[in-house]
N, C-alpha and C. Protein backbone atom coordinates (compact mmCIF):
# COMPACT_ATOMS: atom_id res chain seq x y z
N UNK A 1 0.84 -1.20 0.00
CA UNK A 1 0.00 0.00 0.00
C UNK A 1 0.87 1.25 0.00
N UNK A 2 1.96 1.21 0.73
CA UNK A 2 2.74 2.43 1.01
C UNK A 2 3.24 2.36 -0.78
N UNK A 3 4.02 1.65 -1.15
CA UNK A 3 4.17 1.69 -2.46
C UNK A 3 3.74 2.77 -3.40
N UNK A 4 2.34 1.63 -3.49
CA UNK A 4 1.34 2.23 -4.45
C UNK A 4 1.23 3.60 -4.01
N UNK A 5 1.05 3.95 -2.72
CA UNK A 5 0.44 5.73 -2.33
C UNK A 5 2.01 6.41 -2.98
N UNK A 6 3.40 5.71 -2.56
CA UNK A 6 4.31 6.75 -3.26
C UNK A 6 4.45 6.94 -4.95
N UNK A 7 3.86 5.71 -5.41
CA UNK A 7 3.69 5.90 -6.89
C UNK A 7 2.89 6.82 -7.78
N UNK A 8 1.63 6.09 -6.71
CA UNK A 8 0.78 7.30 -7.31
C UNK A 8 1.18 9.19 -7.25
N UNK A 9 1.81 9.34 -5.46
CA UNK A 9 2.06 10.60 -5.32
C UNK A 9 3.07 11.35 -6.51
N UNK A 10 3.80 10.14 -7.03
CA UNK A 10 4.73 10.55 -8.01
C UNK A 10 4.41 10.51 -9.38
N UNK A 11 3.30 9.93 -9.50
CA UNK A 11 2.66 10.75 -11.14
C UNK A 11 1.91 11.49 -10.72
N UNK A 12 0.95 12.05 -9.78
CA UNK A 12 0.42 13.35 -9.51
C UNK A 12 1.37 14.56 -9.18
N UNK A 13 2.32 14.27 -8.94
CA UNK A 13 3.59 15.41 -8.88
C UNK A 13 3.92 15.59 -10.25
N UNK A 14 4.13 14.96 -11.13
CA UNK A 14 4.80 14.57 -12.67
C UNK A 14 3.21 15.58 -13.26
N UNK A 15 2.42 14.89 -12.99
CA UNK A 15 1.07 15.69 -13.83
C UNK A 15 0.91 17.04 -13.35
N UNK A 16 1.16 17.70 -12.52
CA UNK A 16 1.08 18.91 -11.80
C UNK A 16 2.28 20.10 -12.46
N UNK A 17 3.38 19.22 -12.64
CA UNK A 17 4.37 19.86 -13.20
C UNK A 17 3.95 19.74 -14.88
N UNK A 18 3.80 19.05 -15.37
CA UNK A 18 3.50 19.12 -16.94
C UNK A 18 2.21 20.27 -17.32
N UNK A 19 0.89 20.13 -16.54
CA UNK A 19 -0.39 20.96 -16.16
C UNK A 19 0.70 22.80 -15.92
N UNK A 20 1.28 22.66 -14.93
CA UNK A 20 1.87 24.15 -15.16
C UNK A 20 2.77 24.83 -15.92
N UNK A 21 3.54 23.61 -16.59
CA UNK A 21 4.34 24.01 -17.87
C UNK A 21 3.65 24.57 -18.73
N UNK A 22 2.12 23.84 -19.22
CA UNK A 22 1.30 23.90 -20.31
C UNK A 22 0.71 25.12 -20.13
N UNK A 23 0.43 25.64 -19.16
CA UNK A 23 -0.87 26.71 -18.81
C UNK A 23 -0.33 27.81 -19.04
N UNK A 24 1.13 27.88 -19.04
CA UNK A 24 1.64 29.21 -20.01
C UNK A 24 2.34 28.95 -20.59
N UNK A 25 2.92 30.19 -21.35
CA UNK A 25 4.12 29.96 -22.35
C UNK A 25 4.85 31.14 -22.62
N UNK A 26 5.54 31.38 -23.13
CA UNK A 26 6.63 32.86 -23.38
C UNK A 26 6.11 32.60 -25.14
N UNK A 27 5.54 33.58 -25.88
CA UNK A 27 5.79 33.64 -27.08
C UNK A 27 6.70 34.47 -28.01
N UNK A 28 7.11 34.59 -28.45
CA UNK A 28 8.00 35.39 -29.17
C UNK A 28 7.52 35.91 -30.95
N UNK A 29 7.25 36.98 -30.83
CA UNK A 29 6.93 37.51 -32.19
C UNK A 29 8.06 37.45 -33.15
N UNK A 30 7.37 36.98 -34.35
CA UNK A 30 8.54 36.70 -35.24
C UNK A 30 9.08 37.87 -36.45
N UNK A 31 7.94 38.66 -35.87
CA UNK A 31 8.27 40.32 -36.47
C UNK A 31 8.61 41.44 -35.76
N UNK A 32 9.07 42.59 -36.17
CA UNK A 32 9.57 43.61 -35.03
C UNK A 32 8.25 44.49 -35.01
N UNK A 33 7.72 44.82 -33.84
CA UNK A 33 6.16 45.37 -34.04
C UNK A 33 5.62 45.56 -32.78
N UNK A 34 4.22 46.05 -32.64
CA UNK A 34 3.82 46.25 -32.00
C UNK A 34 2.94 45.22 -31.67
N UNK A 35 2.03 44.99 -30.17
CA UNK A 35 1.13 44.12 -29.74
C UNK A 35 -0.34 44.61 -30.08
N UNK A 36 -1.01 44.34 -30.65
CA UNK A 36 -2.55 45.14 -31.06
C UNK A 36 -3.62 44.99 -30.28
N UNK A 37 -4.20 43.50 -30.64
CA UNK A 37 -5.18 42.71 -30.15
C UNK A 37 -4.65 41.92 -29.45
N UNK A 38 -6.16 41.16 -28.55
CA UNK A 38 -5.66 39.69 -28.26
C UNK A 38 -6.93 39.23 -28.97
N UNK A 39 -6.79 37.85 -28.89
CA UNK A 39 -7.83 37.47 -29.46
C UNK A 39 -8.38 36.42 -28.58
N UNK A 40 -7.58 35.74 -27.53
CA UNK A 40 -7.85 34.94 -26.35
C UNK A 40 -8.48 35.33 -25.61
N UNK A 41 -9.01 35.25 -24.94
CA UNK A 41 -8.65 35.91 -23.56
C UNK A 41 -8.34 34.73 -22.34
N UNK A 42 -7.84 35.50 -21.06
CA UNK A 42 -7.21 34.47 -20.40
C UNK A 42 -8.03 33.24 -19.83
N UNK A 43 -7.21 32.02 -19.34
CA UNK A 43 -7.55 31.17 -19.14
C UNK A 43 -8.68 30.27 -20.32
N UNK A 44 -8.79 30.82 -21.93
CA UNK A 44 -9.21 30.58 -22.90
C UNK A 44 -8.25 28.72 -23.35
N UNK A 45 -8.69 27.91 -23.64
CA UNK A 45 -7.84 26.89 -23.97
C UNK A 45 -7.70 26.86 -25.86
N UNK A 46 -6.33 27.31 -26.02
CA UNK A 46 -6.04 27.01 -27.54
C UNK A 46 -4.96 25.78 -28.19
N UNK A 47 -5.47 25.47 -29.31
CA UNK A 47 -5.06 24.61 -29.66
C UNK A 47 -3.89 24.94 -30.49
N UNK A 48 -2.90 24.71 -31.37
CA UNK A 48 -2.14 24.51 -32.21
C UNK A 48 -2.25 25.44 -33.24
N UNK A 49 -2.10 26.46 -33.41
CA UNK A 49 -3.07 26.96 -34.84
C UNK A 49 -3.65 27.88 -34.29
N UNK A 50 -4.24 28.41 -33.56
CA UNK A 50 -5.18 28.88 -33.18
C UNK A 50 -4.62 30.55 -32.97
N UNK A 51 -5.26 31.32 -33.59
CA UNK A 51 -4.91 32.79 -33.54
C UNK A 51 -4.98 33.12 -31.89
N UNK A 52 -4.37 33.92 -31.23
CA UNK A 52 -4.18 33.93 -29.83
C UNK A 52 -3.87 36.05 -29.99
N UNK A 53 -3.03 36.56 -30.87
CA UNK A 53 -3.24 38.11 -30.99
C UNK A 53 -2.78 38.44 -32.31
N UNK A 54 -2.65 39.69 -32.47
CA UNK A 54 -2.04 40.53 -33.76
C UNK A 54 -1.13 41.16 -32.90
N UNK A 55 -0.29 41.29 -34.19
CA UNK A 55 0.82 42.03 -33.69
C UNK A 55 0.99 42.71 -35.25
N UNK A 56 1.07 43.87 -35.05
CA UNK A 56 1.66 44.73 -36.35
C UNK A 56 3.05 44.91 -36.73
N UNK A 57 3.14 44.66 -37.69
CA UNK A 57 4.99 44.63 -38.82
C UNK A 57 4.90 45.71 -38.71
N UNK A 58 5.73 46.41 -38.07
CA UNK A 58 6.07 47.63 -37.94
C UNK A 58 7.59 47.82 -39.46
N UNK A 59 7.98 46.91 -39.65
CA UNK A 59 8.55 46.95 -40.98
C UNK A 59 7.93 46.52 -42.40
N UNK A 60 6.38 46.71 -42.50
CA UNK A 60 6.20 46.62 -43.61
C UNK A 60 5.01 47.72 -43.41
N UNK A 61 5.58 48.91 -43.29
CA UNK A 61 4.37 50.25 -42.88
C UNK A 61 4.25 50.17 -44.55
N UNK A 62 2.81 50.49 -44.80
CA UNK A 62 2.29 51.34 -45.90
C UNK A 62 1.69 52.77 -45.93
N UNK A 63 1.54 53.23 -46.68
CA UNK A 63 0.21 54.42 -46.51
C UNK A 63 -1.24 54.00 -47.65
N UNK A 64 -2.00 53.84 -46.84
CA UNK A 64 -3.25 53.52 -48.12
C UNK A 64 -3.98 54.96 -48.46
N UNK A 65 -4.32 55.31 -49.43
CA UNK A 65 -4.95 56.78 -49.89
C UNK A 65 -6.76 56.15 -50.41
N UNK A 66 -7.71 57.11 -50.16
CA UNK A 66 -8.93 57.18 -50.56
C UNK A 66 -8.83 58.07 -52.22
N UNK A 67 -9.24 57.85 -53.39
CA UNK A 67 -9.15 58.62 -54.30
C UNK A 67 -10.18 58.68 -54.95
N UNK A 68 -10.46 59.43 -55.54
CA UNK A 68 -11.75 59.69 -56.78
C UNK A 68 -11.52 58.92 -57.83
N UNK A 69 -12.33 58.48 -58.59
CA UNK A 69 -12.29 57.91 -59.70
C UNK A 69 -11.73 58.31 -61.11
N UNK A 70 -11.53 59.92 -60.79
CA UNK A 70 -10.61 60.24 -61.89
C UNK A 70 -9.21 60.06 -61.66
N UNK A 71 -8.86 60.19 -60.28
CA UNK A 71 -7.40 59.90 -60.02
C UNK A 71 -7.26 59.26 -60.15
N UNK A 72 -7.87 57.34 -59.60
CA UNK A 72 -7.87 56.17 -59.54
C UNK A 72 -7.15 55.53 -61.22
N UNK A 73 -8.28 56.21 -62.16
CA UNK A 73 -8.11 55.85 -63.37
C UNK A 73 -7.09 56.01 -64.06
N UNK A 74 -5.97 57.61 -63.21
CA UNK A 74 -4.40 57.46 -64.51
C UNK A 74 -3.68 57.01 -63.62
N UNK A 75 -3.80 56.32 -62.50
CA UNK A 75 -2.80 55.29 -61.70
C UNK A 75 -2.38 54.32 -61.99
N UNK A 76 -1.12 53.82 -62.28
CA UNK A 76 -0.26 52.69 -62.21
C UNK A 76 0.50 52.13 -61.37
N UNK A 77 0.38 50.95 -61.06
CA UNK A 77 1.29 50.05 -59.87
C UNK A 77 3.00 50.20 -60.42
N UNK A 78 3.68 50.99 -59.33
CA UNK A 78 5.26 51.52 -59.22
C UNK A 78 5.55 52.49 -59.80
N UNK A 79 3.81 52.92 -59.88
CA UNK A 79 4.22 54.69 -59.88
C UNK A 79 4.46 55.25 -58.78
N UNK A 80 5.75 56.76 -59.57
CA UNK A 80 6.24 57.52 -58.19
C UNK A 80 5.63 58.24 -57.23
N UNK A 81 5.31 58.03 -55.94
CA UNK A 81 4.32 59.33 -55.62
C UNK A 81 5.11 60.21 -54.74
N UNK A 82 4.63 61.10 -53.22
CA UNK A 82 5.01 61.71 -52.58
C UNK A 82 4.21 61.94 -51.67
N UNK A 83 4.35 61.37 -50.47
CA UNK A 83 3.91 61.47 -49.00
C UNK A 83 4.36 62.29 -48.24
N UNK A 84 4.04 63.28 -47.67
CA UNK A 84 3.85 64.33 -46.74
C UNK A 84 3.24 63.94 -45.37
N UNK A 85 3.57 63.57 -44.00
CA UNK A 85 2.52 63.20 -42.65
C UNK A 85 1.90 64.75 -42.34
N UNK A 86 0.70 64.20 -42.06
CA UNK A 86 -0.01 65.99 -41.17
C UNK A 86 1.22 66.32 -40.22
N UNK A 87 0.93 67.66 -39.67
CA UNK A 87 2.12 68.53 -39.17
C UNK A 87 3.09 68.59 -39.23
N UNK A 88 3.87 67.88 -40.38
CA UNK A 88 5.29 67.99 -40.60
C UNK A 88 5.17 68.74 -42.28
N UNK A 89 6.80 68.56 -42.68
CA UNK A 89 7.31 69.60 -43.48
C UNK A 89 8.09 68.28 -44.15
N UNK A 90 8.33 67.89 -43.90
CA UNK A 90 9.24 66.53 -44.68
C UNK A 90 8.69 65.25 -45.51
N UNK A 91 8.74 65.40 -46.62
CA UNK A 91 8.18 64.58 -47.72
C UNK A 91 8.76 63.54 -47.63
N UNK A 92 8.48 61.96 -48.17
CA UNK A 92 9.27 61.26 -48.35
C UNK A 92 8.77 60.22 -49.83
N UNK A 93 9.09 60.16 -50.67
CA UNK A 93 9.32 59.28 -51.52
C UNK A 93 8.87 58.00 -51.90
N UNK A 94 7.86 57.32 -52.96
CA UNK A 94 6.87 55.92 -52.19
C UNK A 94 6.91 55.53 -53.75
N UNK A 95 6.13 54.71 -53.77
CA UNK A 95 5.37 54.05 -54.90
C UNK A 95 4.33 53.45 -54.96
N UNK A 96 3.45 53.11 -55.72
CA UNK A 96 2.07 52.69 -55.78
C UNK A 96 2.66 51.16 -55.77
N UNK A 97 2.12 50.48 -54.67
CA UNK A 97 2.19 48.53 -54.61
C UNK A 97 0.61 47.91 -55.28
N UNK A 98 -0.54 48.58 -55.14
CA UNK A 98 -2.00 48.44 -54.82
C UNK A 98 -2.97 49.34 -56.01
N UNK A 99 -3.97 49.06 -56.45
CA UNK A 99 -4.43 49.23 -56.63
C UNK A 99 -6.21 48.71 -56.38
N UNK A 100 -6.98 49.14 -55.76
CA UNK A 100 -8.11 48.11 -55.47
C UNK A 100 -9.47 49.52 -56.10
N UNK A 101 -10.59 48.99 -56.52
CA UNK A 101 -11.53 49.80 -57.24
C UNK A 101 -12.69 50.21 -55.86
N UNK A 102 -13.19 50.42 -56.50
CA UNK A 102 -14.23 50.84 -55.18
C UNK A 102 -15.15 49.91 -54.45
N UNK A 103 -15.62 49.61 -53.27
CA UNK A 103 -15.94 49.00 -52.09
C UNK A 103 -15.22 47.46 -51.86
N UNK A 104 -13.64 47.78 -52.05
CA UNK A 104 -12.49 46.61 -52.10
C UNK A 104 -12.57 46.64 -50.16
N UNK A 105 -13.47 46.17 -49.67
CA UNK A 105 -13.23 45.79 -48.38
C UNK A 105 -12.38 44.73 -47.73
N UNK A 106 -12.07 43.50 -48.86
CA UNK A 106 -11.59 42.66 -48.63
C UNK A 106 -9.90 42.86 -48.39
N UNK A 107 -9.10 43.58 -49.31
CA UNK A 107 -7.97 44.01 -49.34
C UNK A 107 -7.74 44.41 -48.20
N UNK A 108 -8.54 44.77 -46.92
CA UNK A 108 -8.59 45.91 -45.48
C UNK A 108 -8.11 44.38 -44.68
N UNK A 109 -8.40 43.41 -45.19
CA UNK A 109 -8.65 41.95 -44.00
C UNK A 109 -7.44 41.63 -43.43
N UNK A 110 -6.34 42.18 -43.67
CA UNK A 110 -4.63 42.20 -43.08
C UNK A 110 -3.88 43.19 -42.37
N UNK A 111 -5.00 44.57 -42.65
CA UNK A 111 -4.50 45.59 -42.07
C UNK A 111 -5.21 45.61 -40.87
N UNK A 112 -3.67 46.79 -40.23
CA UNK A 112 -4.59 46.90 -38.67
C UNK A 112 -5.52 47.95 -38.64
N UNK A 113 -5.95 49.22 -39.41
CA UNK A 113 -7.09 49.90 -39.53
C UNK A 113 -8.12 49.49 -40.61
N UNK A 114 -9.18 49.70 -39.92
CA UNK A 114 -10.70 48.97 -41.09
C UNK A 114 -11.09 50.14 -41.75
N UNK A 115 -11.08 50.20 -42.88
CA UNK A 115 -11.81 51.22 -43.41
C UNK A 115 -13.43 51.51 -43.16
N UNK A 116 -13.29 52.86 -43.04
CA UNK A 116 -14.91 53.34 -42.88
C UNK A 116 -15.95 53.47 -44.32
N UNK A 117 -17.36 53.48 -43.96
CA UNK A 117 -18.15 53.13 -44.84
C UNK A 117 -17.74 54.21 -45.68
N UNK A 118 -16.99 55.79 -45.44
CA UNK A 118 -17.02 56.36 -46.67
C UNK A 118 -15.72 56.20 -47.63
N UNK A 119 -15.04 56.12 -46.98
CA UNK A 119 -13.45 55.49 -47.81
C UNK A 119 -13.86 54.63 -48.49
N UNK A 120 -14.75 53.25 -47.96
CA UNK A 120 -14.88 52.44 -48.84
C UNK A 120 -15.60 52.70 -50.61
N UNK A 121 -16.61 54.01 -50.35
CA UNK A 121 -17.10 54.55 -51.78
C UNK A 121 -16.21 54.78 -51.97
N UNK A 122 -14.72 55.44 -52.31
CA UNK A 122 -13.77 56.09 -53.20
C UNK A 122 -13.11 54.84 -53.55
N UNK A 123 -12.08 54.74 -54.23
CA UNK A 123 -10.91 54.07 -54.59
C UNK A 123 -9.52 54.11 -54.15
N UNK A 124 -9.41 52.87 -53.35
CA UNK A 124 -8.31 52.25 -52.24
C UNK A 124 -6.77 52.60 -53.41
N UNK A 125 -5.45 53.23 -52.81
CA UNK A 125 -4.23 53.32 -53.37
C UNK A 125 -3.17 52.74 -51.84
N UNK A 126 -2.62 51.57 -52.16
CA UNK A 126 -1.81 51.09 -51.00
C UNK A 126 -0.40 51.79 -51.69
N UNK A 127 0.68 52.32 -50.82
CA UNK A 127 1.73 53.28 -51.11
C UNK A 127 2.99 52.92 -50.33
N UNK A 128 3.68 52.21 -50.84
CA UNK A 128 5.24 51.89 -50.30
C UNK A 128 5.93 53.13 -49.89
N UNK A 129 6.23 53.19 -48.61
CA UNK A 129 6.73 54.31 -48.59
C UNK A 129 8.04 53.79 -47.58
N UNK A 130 9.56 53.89 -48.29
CA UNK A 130 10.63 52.89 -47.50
C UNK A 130 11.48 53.67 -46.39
N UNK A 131 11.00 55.08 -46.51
CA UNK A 131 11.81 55.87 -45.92
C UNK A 131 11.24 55.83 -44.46
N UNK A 132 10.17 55.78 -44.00
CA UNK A 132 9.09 55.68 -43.13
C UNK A 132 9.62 54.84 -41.79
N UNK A 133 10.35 53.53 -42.50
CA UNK A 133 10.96 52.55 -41.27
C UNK A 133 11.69 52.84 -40.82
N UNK A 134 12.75 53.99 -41.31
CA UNK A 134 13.80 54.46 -40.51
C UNK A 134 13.26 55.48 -39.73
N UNK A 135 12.47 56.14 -39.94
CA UNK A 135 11.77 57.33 -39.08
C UNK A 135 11.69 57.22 -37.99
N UNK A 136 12.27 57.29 -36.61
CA UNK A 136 11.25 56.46 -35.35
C UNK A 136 10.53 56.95 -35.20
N UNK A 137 10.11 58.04 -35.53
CA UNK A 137 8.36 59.19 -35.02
C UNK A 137 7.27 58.30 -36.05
N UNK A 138 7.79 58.03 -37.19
CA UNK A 138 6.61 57.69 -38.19
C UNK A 138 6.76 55.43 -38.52
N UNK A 139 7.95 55.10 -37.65
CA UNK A 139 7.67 53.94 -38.27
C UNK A 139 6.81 52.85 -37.82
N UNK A 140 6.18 53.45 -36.85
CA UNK A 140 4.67 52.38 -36.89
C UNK A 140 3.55 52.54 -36.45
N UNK A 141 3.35 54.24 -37.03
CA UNK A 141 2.38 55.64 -36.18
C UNK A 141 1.16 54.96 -37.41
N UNK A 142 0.45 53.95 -36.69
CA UNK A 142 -1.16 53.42 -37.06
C UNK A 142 -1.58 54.66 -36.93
N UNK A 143 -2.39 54.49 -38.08
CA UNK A 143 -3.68 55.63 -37.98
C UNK A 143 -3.36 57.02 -38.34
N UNK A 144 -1.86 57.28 -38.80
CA UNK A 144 -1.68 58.60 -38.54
C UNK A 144 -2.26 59.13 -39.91
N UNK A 145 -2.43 60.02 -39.97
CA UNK A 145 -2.64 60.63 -41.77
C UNK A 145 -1.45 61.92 -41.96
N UNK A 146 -2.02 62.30 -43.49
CA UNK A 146 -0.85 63.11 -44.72
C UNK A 146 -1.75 63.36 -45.80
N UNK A 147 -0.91 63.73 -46.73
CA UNK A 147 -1.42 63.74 -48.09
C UNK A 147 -0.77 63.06 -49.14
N UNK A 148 -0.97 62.49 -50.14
CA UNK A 148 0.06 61.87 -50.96
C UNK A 148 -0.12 62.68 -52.29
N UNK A 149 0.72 62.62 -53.09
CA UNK A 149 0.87 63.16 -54.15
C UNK A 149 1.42 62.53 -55.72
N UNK A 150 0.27 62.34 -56.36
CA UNK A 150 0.81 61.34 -57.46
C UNK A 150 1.38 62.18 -58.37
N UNK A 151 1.72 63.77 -58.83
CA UNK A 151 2.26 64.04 -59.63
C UNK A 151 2.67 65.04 -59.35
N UNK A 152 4.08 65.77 -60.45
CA UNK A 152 4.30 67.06 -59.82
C UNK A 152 3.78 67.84 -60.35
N UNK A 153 4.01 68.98 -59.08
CA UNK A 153 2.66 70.07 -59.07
C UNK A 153 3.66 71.25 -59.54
N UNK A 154 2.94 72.43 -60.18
CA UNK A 154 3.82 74.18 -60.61
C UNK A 154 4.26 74.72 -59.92
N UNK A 155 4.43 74.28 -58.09
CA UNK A 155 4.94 74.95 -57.43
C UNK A 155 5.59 74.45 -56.46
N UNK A 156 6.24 73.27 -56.95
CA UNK A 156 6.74 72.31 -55.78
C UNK A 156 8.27 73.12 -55.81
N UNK A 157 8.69 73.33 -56.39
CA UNK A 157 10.33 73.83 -56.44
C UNK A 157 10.14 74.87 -55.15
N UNK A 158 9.28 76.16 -55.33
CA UNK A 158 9.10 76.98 -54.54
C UNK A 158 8.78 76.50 -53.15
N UNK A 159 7.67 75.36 -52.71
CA UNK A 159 7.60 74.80 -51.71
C UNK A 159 8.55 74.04 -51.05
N UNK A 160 9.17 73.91 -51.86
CA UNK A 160 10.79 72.82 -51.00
C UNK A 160 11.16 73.99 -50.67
N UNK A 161 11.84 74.96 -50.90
CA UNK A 161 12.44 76.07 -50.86
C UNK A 161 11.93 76.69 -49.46
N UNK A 162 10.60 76.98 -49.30
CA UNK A 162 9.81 77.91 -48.46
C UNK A 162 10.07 76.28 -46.97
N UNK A 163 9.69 75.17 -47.50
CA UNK A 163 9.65 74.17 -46.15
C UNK A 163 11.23 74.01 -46.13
């Protein structure tokens, strides 16, 4: 009897230790980024596979633009554009990756902002912009806005000049 009670005590010790190994874990993101969502919540049991949060690539920032349908229409994918962030003075340099037509909701299903019902009437422009990751103010400022600029304008010489 004594036996058996130390045997048993010694796979209920063994199961106690395996039970608290399991019940957490250290994960490690395999991108450099930020934490967004969760999608668990605690004490939730997941399996293998199982989405648990988002985390945003802070190295694959884009800028997406809302456009009219006349702009939409002389756009080409790795055309040059020009991104400007609100309250700054410093342009930086991009290209068109994207093109999606109007109420492209589906294209939104990877990003971390959802487009609103009126963006979705215009026409979606996703915008490489590489200078952005070196920025630390701008390289993983979700949500922030600018203006982009698909062509040059009669008075850009003077505006570099004046910014």
């Amino acid at each position: 009897a004594m036996a058996r009670q130390t045997a048993v005590s010694a796979r209920l010790d063994a199961e106690r230790r395996r039970v608290n190994l399991a019940a957490s874990s250290e994960i490690i993101s395999p991108v450099n980024g930020l934490y967004w969502e969760a999608l668990a919540a605690g004490g939730t049991t997941v399996q293998r596979g199982d989405p648990i949060a988002r985390i945003l690539d802070c190295d694959s920032v884009v800028v997406t633009a809302s456009v009219s349908e006349a702009v939409y229409n002389r756009l080409t994918i790795g055309e040059e554009v020009t991104f400007r962030p609100s309250g700054g003075s410093t342009s930086y340099q991009g290209s068109i990756l994207r093109l999606a037509g109007a109420g492209a909701a589906t294209v939104y299903r990877d990003l971390a902002i959802a487009p609103s019902q009126k963006h979705l009437e215009r026409y979606d422009v996703m915008i490489d912009v590489p200078a952005l990751r070196s920025d630390a103010d701008l390289s993983c400022a979700i949500g922030r806005t600018g203006r982009v600029f698909f062509d040059a304008r009669p008075l850009d010489l003077l505006r570099g000049l004046w910014n």
